[in-house]
N, C-alpha and C. Protein backbone atom coordinates (compact mmCIF):
# COMPACT_ATOMS: atom_id res chain seq x y z
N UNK A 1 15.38 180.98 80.61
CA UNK A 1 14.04 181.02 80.04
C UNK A 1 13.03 181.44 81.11
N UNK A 2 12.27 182.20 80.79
CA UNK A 2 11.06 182.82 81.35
C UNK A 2 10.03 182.14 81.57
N UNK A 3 9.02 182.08 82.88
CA UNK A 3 8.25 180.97 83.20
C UNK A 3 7.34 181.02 82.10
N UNK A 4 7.16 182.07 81.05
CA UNK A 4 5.94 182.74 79.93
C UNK A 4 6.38 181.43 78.60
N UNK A 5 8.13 181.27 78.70
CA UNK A 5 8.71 180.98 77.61
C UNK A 5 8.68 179.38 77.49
N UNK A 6 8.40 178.79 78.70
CA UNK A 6 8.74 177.43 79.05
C UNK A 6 7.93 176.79 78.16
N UNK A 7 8.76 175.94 77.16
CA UNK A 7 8.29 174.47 76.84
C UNK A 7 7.41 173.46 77.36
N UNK A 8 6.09 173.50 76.39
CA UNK A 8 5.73 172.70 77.68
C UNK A 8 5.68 171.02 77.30
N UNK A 9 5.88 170.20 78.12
CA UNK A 9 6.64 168.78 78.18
C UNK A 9 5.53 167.62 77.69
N UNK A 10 6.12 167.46 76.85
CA UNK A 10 5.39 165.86 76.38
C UNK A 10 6.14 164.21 76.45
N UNK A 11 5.56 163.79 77.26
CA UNK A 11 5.71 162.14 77.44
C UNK A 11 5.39 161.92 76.47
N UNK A 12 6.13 160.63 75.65
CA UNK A 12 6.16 160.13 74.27
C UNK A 12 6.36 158.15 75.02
N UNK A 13 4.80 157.65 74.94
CA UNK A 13 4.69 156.67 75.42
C UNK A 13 4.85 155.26 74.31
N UNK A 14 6.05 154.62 73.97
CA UNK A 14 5.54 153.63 72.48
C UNK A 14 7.08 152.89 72.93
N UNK A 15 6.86 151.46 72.29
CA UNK A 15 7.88 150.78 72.04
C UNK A 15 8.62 150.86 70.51
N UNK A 16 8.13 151.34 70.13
CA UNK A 16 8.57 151.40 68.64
C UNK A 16 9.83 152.93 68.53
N UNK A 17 10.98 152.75 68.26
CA UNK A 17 12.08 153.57 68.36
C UNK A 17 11.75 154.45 67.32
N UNK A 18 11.09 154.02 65.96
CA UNK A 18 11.04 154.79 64.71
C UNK A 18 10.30 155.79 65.06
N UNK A 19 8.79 155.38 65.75
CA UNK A 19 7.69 156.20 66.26
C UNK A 19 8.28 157.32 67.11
N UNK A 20 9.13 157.28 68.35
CA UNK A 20 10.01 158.08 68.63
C UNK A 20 11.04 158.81 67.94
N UNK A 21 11.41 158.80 67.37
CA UNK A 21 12.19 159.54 65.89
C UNK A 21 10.89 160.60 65.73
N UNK A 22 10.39 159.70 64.70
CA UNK A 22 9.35 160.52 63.86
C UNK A 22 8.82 161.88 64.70
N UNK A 23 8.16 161.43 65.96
CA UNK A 23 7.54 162.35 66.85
C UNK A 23 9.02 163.41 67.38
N UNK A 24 10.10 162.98 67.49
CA UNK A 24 10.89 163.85 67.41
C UNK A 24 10.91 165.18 66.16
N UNK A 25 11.05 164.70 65.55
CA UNK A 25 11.21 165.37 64.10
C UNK A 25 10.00 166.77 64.04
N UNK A 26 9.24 165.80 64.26
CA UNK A 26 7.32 166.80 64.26
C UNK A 26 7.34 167.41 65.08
N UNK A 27 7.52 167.55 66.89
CA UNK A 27 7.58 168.19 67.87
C UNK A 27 8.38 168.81 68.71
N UNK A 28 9.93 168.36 67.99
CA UNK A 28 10.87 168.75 68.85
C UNK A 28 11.05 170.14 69.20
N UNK A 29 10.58 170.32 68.11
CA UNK A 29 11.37 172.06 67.94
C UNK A 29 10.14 173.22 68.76
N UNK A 30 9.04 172.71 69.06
CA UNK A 30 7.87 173.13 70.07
C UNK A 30 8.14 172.71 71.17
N UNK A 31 8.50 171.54 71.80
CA UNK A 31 8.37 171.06 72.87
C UNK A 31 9.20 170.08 73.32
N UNK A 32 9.28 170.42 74.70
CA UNK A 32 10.22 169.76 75.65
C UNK A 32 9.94 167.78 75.27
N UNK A 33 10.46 166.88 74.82
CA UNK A 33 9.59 165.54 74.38
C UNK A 33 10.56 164.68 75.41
N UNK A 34 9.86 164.11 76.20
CA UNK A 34 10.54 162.73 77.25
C UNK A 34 10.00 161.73 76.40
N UNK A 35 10.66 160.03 76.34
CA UNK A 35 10.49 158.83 76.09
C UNK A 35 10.83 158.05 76.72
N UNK A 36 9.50 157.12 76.88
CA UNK A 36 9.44 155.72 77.63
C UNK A 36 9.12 154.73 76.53
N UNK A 37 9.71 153.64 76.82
CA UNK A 37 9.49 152.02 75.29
C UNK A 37 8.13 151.04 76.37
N UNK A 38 7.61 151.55 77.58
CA UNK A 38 6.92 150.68 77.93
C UNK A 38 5.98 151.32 78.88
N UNK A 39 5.06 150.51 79.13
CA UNK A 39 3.78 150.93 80.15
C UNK A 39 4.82 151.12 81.82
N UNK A 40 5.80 150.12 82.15
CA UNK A 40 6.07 150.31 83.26
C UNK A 40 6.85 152.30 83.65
N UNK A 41 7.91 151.67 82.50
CA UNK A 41 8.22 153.06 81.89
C UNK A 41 7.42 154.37 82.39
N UNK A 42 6.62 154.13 81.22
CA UNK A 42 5.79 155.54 81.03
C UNK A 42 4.71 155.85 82.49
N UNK A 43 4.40 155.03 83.07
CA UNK A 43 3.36 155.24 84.34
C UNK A 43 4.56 156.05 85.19
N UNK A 44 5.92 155.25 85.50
CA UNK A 44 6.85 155.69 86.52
C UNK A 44 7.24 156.99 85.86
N UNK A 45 7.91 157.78 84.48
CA UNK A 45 8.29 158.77 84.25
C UNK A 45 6.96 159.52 84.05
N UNK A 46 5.77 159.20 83.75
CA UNK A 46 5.10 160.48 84.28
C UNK A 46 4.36 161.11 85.72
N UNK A 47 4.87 160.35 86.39
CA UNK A 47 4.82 160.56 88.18
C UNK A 47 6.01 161.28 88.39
N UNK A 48 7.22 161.28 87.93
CA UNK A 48 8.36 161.92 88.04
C UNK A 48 8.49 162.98 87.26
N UNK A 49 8.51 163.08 85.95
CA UNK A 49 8.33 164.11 85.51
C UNK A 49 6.95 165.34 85.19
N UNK A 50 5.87 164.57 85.49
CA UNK A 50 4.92 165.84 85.35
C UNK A 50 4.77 165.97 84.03
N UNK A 51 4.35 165.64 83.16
CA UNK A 51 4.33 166.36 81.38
C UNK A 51 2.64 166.80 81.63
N UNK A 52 2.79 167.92 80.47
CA UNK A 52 1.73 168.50 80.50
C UNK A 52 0.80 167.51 79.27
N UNK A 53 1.67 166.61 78.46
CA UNK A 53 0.54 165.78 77.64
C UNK A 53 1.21 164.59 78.07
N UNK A 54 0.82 163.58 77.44
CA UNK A 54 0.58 161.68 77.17
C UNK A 54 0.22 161.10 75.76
N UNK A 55 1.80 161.38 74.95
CA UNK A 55 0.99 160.49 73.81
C UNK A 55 1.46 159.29 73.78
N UNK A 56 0.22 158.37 73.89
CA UNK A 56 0.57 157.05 74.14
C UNK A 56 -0.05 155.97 73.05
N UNK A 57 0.51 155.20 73.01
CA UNK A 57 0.66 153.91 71.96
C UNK A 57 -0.59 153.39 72.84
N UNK A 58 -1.15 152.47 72.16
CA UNK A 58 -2.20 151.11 72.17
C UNK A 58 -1.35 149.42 72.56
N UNK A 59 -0.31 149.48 71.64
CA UNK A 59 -0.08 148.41 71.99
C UNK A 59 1.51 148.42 72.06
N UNK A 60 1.57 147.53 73.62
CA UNK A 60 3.14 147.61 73.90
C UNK A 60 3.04 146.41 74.69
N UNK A 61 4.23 145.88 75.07
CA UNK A 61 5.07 145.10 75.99
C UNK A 61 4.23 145.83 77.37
N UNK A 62 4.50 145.12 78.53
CA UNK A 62 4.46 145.36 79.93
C UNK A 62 3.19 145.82 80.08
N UNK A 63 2.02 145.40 79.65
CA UNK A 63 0.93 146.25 80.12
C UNK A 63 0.11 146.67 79.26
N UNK A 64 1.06 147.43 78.68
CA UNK A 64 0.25 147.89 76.92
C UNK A 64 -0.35 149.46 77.22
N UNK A 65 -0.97 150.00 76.47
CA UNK A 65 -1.32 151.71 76.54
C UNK A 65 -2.79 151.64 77.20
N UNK A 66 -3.92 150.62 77.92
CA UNK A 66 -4.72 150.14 78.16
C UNK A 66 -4.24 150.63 79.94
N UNK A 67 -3.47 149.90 80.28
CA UNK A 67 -2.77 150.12 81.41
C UNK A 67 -2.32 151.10 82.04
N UNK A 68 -1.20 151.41 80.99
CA UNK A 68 -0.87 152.88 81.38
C UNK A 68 -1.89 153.59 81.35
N UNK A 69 -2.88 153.80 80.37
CA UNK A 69 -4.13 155.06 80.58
C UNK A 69 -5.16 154.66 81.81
N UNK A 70 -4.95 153.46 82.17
CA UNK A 70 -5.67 153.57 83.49
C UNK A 70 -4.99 154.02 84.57
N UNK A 71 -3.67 153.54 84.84
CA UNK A 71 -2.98 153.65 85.75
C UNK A 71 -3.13 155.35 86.05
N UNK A 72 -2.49 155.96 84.88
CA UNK A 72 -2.29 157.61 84.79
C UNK A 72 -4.08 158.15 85.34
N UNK A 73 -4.47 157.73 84.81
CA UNK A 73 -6.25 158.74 85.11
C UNK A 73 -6.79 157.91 86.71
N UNK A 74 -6.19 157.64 87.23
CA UNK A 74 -6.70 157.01 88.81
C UNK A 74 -5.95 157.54 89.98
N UNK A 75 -4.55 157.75 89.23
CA UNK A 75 -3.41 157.93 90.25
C UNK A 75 -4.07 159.57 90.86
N UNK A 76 -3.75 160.25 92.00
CA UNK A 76 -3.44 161.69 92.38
C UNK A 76 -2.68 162.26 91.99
N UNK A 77 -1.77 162.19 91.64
CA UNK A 77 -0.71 162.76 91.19
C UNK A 77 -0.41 163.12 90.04
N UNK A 78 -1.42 161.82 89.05
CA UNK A 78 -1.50 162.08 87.47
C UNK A 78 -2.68 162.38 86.46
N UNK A 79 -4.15 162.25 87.71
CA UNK A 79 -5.11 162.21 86.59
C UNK A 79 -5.25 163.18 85.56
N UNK A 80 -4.79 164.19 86.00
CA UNK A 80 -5.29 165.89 85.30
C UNK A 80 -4.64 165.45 83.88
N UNK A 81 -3.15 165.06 83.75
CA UNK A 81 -2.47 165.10 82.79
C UNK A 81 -3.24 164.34 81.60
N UNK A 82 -3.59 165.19 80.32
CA UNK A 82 -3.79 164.89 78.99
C UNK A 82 -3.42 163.75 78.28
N UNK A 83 -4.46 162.91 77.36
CA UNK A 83 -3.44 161.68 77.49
C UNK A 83 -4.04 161.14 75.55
N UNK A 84 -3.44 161.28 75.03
CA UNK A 84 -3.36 161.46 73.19
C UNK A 84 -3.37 160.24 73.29
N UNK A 85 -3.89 159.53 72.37
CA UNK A 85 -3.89 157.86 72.32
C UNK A 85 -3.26 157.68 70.61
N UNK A 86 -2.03 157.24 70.36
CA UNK A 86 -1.91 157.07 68.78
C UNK A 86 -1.65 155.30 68.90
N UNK A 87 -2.46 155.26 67.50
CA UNK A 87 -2.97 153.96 67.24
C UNK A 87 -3.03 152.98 65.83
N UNK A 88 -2.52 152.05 65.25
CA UNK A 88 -2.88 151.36 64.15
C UNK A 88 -4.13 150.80 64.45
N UNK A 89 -4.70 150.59 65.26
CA UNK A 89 -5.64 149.86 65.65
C UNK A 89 -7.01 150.79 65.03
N UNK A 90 -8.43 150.08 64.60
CA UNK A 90 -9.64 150.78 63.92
C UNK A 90 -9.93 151.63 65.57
N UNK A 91 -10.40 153.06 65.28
CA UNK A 91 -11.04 153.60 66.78
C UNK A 91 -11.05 153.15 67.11
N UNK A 92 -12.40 152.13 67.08
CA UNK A 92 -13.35 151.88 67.47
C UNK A 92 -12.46 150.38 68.17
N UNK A 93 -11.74 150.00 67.86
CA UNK A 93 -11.16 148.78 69.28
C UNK A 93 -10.43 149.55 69.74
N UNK A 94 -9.59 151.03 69.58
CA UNK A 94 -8.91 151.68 70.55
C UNK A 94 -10.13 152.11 71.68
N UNK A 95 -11.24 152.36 71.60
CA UNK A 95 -11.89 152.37 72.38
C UNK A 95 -12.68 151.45 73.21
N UNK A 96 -13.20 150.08 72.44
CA UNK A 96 -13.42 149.61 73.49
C UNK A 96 -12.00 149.07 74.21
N UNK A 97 -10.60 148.72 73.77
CA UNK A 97 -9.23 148.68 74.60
C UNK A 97 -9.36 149.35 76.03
N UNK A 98 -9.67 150.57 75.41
CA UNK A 98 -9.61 151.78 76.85
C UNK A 98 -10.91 152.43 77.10
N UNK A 99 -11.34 152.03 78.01
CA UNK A 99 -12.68 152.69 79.12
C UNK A 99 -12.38 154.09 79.00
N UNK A 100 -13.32 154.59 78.58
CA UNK A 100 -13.51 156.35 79.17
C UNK A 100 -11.94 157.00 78.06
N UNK A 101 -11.60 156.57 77.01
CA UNK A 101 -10.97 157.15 76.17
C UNK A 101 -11.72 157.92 75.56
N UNK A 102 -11.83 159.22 74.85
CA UNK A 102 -12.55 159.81 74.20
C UNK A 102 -12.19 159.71 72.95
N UNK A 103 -13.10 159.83 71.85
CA UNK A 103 -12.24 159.32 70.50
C UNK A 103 -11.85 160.91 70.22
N UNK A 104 -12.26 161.79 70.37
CA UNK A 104 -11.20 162.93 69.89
C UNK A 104 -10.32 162.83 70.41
N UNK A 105 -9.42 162.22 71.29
CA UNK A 105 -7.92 161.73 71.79
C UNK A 105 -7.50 161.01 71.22
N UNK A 106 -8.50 159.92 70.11
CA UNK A 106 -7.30 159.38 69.26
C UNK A 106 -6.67 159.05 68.26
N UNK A 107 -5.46 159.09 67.66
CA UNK A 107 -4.73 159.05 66.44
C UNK A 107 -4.59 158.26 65.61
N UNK A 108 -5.04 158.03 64.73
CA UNK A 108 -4.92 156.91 63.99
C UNK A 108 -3.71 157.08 63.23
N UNK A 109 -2.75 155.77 63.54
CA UNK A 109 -1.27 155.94 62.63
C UNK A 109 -1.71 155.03 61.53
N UNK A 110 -1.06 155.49 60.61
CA UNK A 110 -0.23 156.37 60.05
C UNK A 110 -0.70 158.22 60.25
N UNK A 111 -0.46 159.51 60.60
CA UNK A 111 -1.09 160.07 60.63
C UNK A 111 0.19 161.01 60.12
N UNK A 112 -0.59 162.57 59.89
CA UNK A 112 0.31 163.56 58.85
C UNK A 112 1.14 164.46 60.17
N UNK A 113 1.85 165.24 59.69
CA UNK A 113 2.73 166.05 60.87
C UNK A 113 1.45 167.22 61.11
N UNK A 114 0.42 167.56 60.32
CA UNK A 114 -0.65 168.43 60.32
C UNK A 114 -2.03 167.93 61.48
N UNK A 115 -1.63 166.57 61.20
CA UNK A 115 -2.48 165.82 62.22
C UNK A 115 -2.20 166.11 63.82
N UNK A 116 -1.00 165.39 63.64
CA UNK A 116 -0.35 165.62 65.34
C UNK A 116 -0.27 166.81 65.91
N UNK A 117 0.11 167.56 65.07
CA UNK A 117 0.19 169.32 65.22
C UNK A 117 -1.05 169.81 66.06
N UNK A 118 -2.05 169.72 65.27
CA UNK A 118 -3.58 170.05 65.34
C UNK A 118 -3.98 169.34 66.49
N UNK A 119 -3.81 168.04 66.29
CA UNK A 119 -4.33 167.49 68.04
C UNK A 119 -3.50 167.53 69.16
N UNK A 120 -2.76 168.34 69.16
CA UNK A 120 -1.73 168.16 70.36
C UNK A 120 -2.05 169.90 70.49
N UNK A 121 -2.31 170.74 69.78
CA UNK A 121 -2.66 172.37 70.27
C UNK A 121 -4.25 172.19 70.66
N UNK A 122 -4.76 171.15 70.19
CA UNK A 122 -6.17 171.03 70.77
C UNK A 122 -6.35 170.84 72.31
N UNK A 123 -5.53 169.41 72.41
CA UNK A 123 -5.13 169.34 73.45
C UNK A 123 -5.11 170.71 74.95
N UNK A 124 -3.89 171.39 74.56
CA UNK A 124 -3.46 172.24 75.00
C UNK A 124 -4.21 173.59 75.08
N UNK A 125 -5.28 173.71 74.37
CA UNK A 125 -6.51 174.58 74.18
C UNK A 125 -7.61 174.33 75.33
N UNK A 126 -7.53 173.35 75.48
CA UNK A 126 -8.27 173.08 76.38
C UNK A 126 -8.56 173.39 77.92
């Protein structure tokens, strides 16, 4: 594959296995998709792997998506990287949860494959 052709890589941050499925299903066939089930997880594989996005859960084990999105936007190594927030939670406590989240970053689950689609090329538009 050609550096033009390369996939580009999404961290898939959630404890929930189904949520991983699903986001399989919707993105696989676009993009390279890594998975972590936890904040410790997901902080350490995206220092190692580099993904060009972060879609990350709200609420998890070890920390929770609060954590990880701080951890990732402080580090050197990781702030640049894009960071999708999907959520059961109303916005508006996904935001006050996370400082300096922008609400166009985040997803409210249940959400459509047209949804994720759309905010993840937004993303990448950017």
């Amino acid at each position: 594959m050609g550096v033009a052709e390369m996939k580009k890589r999404i961290l898939i941050v959630d404890d929930d296995k189904d949520i991983h499925a699903l986001l399989r299903t919707m993105l696989g066939k676009e993009y390279e998709l890594l998975a972590a089930v936890d904040a410790i997880q997901g902080v350490s594989m995206a220092k190692q792997a580099k993904p060009d996005l972060v879609l990350l859960d709200v609420q998890m084990p070890a920390g929770g998506g609060p954590s990880v999105f701080d951890r990732l936007s402080k580090m050197g190594d990781t702030f640049t990287i894009p960071i999708l927030v999907m959520t059961a939670l109303p916005i508006e406590e996904a935001l006050r949860r996370i400082p300096g989240l922008l609400p166009e970053r985040v997803l409210s689950k249940p959400f459509s494959m047209q949804t994720l689609r759309e905010a993840v090329a937004q993303v990448f538009a950017e």
